[in-house]
C-alpha atoms as a PDB file:
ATOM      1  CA  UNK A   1      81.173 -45.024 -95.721  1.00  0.00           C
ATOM      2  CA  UNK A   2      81.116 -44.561 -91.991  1.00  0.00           C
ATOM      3  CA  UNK A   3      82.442 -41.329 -91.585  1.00  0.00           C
ATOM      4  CA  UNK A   4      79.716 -40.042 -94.382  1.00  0.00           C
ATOM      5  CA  UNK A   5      76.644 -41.849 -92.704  1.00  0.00           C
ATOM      6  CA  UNK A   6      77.901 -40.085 -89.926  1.00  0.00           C
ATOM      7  CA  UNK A   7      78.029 -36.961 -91.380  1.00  0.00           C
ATOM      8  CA  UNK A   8      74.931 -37.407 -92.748  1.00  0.00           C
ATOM      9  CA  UNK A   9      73.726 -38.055 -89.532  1.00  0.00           C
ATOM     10  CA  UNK A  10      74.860 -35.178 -87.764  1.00  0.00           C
ATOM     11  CA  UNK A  11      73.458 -32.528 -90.402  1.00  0.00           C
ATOM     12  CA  UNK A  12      70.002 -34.453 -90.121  1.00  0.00           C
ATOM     13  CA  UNK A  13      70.062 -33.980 -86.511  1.00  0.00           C
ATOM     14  CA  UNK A  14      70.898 -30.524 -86.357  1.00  0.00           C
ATOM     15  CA  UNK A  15      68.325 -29.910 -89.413  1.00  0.00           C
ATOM     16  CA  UNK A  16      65.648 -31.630 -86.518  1.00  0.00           C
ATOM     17  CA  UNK A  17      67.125 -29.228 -83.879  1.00  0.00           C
ATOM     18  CA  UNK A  18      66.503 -26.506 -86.237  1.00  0.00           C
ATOM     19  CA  UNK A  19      63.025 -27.315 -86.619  1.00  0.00           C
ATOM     20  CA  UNK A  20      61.959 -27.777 -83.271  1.00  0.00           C
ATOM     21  CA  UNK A  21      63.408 -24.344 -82.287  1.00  0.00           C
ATOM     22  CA  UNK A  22      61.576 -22.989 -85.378  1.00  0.00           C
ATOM     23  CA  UNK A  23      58.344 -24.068 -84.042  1.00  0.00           C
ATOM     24  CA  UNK A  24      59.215 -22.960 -80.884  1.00  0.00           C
ATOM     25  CA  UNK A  25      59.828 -19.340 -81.699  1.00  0.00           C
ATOM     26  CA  UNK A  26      56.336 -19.439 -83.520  1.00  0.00           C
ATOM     27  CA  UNK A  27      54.198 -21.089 -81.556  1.00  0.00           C
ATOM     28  CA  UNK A  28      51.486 -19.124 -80.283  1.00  0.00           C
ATOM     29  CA  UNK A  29      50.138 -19.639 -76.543  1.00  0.00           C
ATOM     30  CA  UNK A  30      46.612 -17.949 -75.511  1.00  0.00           C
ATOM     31  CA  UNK A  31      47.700 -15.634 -72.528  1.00  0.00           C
ATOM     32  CA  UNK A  32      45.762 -13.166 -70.594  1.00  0.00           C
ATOM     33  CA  UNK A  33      48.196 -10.284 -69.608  1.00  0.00           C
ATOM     34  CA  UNK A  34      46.662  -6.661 -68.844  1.00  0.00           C
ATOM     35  CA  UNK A  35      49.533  -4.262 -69.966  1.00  0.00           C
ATOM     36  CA  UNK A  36      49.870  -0.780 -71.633  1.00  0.00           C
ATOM     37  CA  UNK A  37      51.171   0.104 -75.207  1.00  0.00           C
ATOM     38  CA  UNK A  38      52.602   3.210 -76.842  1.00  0.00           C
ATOM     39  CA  UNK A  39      51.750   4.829 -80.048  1.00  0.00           C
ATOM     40  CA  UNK A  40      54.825   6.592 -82.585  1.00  0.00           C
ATOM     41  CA  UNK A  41      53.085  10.069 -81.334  1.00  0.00           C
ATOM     42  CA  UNK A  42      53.474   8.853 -77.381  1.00  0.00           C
ATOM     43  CA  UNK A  43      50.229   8.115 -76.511  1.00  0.00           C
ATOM     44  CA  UNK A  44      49.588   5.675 -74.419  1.00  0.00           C
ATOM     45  CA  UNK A  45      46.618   2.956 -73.588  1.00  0.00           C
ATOM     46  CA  UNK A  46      45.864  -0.202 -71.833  1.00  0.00           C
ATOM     47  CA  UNK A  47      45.871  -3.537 -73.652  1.00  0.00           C
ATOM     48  CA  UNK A  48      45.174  -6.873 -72.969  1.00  0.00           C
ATOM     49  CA  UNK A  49      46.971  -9.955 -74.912  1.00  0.00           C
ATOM     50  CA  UNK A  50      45.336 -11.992 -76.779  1.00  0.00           C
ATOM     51  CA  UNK A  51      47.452 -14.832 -77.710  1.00  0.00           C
ATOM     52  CA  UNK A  52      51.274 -14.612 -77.884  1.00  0.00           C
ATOM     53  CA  UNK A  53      54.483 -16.324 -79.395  1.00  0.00           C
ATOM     54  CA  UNK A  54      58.151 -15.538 -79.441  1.00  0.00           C
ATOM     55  CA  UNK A  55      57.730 -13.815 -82.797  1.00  0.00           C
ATOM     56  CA  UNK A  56      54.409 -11.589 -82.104  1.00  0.00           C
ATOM     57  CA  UNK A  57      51.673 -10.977 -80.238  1.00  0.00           C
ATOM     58  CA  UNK A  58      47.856 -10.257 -80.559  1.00  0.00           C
ATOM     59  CA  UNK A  59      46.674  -7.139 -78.663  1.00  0.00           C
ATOM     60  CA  UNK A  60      42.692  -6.090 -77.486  1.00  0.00           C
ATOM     61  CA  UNK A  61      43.547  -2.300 -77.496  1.00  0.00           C
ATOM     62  CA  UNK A  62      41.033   0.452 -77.981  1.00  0.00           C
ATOM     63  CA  UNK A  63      42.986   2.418 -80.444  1.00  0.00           C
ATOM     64  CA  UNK A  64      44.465   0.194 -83.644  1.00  0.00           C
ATOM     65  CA  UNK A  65      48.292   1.368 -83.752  1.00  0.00           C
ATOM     66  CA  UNK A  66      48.567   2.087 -87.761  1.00  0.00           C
ATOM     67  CA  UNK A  67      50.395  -1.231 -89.835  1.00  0.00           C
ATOM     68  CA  UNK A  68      54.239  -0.459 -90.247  1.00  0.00           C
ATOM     69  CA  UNK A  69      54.163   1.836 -86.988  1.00  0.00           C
ATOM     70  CA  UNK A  70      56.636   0.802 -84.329  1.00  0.00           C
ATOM     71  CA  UNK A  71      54.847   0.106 -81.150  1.00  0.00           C
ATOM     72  CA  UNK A  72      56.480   0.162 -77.472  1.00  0.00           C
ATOM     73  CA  UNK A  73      54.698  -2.204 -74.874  1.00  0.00           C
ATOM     74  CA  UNK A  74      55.039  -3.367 -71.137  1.00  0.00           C
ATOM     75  CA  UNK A  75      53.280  -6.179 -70.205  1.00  0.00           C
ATOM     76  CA  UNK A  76      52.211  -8.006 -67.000  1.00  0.00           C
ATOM     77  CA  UNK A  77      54.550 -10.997 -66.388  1.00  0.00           C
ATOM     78  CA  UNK A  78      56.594 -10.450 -69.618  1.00  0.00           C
ATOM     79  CA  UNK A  79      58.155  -6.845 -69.388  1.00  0.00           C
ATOM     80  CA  UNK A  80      59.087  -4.202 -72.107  1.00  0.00           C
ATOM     81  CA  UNK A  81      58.628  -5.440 -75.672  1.00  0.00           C
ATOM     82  CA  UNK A  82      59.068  -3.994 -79.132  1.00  0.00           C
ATOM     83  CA  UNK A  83      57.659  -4.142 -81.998  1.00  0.00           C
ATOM     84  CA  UNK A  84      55.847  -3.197 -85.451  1.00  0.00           C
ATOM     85  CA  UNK A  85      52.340  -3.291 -86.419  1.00  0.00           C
ATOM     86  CA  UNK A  86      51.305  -5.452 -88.622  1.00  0.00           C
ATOM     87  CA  UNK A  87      47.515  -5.878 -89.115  1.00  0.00           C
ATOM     88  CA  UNK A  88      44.490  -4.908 -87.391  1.00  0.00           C
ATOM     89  CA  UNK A  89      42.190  -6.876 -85.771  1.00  0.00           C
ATOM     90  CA  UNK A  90      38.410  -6.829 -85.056  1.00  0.00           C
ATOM     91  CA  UNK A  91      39.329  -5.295 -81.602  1.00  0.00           C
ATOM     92  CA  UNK A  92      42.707  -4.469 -81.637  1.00  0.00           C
ATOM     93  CA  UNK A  93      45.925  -5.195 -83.734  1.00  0.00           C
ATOM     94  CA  UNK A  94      48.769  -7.700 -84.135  1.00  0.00           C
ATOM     95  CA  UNK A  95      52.396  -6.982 -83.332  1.00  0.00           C
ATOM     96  CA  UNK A  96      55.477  -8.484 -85.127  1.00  0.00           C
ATOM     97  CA  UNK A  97      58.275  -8.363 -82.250  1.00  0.00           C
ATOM     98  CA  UNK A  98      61.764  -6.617 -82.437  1.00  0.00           C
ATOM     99  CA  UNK A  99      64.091  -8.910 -80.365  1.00  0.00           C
ATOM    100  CA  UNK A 100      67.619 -10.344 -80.489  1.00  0.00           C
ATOM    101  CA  UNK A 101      67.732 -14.181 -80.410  1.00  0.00           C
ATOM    102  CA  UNK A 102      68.794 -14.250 -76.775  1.00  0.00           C
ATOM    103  CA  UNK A 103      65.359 -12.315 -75.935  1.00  0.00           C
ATOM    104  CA  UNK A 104      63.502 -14.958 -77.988  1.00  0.00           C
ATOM    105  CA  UNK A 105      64.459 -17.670 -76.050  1.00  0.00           C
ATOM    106  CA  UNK A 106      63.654 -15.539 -73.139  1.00  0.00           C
ATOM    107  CA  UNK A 107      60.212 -14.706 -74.164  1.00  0.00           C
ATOM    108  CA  UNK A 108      59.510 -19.186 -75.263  1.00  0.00           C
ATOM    109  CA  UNK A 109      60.973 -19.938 -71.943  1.00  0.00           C
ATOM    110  CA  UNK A 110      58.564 -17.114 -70.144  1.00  0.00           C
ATOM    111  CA  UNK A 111      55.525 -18.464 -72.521  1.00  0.00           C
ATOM    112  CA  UNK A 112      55.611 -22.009 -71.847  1.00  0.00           C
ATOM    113  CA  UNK A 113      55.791 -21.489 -68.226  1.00  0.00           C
ATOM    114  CA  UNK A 114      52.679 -19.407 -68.256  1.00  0.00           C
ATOM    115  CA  UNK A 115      51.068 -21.750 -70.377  1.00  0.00           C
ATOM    116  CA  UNK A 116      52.297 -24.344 -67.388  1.00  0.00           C
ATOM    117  CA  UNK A 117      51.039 -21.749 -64.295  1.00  0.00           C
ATOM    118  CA  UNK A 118      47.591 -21.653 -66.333  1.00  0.00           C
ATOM    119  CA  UNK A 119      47.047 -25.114 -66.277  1.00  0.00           C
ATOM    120  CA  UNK A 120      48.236 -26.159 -63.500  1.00  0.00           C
ATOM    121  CA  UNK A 121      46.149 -23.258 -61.550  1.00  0.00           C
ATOM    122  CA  UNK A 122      48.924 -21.459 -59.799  1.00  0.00           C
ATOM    123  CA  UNK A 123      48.791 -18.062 -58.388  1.00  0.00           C
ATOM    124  CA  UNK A 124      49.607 -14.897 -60.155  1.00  0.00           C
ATOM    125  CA  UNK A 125      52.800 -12.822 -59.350  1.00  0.00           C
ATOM    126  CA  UNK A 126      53.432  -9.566 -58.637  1.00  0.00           C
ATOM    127  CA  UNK A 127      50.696  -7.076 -60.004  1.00  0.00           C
ATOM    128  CA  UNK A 128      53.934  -5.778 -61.911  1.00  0.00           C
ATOM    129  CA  UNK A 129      57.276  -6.964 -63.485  1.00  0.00           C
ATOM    130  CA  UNK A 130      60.222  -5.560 -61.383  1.00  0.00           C
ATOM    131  CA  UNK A 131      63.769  -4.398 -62.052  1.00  0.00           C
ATOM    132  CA  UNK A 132      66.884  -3.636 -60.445  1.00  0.00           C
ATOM    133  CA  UNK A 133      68.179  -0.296 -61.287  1.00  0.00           C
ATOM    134  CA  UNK A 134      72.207   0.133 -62.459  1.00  0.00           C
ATOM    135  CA  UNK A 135      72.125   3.080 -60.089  1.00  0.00           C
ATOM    136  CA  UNK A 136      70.081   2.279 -57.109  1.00  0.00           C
ATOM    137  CA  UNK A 137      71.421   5.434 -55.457  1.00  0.00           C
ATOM    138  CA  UNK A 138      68.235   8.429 -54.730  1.00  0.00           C
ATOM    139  CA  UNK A 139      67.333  10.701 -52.274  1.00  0.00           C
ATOM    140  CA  UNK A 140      63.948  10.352 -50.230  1.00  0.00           C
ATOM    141  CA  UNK A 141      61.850  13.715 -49.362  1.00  0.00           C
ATOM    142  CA  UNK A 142      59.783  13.511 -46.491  1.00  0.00           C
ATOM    143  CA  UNK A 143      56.619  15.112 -45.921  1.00  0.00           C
ATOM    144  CA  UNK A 144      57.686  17.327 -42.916  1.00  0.00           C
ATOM    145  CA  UNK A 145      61.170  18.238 -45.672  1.00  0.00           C
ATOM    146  CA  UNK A 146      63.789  16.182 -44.020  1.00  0.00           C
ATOM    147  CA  UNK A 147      65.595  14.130 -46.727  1.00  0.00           C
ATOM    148  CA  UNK A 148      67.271  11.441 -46.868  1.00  0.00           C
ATOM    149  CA  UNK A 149      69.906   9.258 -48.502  1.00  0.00           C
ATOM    150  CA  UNK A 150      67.920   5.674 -49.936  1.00  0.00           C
ATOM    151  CA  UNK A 151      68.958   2.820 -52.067  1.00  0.00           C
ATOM    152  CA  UNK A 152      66.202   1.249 -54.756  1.00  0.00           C
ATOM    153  CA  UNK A 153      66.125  -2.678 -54.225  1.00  0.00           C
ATOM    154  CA  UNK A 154      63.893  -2.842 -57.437  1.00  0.00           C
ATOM    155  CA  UNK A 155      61.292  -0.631 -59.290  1.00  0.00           C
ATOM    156  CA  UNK A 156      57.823  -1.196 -61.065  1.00  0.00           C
ATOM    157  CA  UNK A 157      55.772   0.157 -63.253  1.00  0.00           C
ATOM    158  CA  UNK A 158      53.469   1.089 -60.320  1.00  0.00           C
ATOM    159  CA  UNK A 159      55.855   1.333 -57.641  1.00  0.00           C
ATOM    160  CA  UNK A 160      58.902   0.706 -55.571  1.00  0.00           C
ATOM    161  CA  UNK A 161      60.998  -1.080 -52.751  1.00  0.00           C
ATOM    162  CA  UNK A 162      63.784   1.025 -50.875  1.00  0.00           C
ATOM    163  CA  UNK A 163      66.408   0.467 -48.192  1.00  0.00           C
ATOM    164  CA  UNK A 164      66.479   3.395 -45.972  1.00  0.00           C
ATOM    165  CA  UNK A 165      67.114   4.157 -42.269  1.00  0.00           C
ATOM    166  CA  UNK A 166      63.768   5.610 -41.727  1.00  0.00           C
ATOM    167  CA  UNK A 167      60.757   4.377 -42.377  1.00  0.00           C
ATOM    168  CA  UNK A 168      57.882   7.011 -42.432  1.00  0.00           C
ATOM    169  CA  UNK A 169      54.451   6.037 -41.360  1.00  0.00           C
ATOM    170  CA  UNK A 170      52.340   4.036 -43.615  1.00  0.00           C
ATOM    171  CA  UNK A 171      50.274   5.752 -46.200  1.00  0.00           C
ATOM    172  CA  UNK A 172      52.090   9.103 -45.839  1.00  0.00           C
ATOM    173  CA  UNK A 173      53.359  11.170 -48.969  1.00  0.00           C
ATOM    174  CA  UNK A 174      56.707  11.050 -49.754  1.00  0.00           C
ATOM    175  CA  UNK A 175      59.465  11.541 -52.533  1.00  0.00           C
ATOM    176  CA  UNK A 176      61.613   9.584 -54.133  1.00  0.00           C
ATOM    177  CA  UNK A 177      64.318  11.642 -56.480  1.00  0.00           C
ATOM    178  CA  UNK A 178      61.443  13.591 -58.327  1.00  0.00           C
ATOM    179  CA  UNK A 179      58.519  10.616 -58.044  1.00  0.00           C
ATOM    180  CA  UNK A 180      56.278  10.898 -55.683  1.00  0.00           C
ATOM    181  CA  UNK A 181      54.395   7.972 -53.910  1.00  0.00           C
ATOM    182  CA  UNK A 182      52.238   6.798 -50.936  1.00  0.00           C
ATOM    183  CA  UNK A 183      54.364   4.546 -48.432  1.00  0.00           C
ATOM    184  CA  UNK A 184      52.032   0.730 -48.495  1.00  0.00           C
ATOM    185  CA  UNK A 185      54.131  -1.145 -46.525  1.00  0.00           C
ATOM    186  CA  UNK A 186      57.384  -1.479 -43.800  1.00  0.00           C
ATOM    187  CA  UNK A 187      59.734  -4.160 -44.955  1.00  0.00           C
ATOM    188  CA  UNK A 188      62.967  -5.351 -43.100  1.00  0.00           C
ATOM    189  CA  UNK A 189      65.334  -2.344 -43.393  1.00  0.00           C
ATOM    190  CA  UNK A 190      62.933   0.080 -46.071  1.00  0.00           C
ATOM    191  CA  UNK A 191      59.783   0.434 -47.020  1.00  0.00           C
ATOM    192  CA  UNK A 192      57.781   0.206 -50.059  1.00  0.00           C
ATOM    193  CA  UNK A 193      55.522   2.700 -51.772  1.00  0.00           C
ATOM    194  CA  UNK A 194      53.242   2.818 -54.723  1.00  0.00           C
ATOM    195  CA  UNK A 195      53.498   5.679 -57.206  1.00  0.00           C
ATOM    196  CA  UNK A 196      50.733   8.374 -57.372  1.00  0.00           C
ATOM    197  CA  UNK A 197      51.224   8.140 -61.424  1.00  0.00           C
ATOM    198  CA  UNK A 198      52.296   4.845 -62.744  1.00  0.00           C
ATOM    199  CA  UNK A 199      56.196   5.139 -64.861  1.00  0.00           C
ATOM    200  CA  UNK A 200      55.561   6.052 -68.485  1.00  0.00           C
ATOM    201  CA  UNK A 201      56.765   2.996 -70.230  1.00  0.00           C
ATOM    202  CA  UNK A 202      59.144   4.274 -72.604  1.00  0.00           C
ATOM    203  CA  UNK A 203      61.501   5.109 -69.110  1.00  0.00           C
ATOM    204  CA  UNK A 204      61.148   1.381 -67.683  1.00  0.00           C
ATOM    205  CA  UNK A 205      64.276   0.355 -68.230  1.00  0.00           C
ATOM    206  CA  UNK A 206      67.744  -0.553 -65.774  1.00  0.00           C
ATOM    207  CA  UNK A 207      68.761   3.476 -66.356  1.00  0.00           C
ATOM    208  CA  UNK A 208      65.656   4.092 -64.419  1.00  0.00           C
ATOM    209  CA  UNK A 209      65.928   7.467 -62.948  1.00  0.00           C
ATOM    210  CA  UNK A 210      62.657   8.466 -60.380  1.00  0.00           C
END
């Protein structure tokens, strides 16, 4: 009788588990993240979230991606997400996410500590999500045409940090592989520099290439 009260037990348990993770991946949080999306024919817009949970998300986007089309997005805070349409709304559409289970957990875990940074009135991040490269390696052009060897600590939508031996003056044009970008800052050993045309989503990935 023991060991089947215990059983019994256990499977409620993990049955309550189950649940709460259930709820978890659906529960919606209202979030304000600017972003940009990408349409099946590559066209791309700004966006602005509505309200978000690990399974979807509700976009205000000027042009209504059409239901059952898969959608690309980056968004502020959150990254690259995937996903298909799935009904419009009065000012935009809503988006039923393509992720493993991993990336769910991911995406609750980012959620609730928005949710937490909103009410508890803490500053904003970055202006943009960064990533590290798998091949950091590029070559930097200079203005004048002298060109260097560089290594990319991280990359964003709108722009990078590098570690390079020189650092050219701020706000001059350079080159990075075949991006170029305006040089906003000196940091310890690099610099860092803005793009003059913001990455197309559908390349912000770790095989980032500029």
């Amino acid at each position: 009788m023991k060991t089947l009260a215990a059983a019994t037990a256990m499977v409620t348990a993990e049955d309550l588990l189950a649940r709460v993770r259930d709820r978890r991946r659906h529960q919606r949080v209202k979030v304000t993240l600017l972003g940009r999306y990408m349409l099946e024919d590559r066209r791309e817009f700004p966006c602005q979230t509505i309200d978000m949970s690990p399974g979807g998300v509700g976009l205000f986007a000027p042009v209504k991606a059409p239901v059952g089309s898969r959608i690309v997005a980056y968004l502020d805070d959150i990254g690259r997400i995937e996903g298909t349409a799935v009904r419009h709304l009065p000012n935009g559409f809503a988006l039923q996410l393509n992720m493993t289970a991993a990336k769910r957990e991911k995406l609750a875990d980012q959620l609730t500590w928005l949710a937490n940074r909103h009410a508890l009135g803490l500053p904003e991040d970055r202006r943009h999500e960064r990533i590290a490269p798998r091949n950091p390696r590029s070559t930097m052009i200079l203005s004048d045409g002298g060109e260097y060897i560089v290594k990319l600590i991280d990359v964003s939508l709108s722009g990078a940090a590098i570690k390079c031996d020189t650092q050219p003056p701020l706000a001059s044009i350079i080159t990075i592989g075949q991006t170029k970008g305006r040089v906003v800052r000196h940091i310890e050993g690099g610099i860092a520099i803005e793009f003059l045309r913001m990455t197309p989503i559908e390349k912000f990935d770790e095989n980032i290439r500029l």
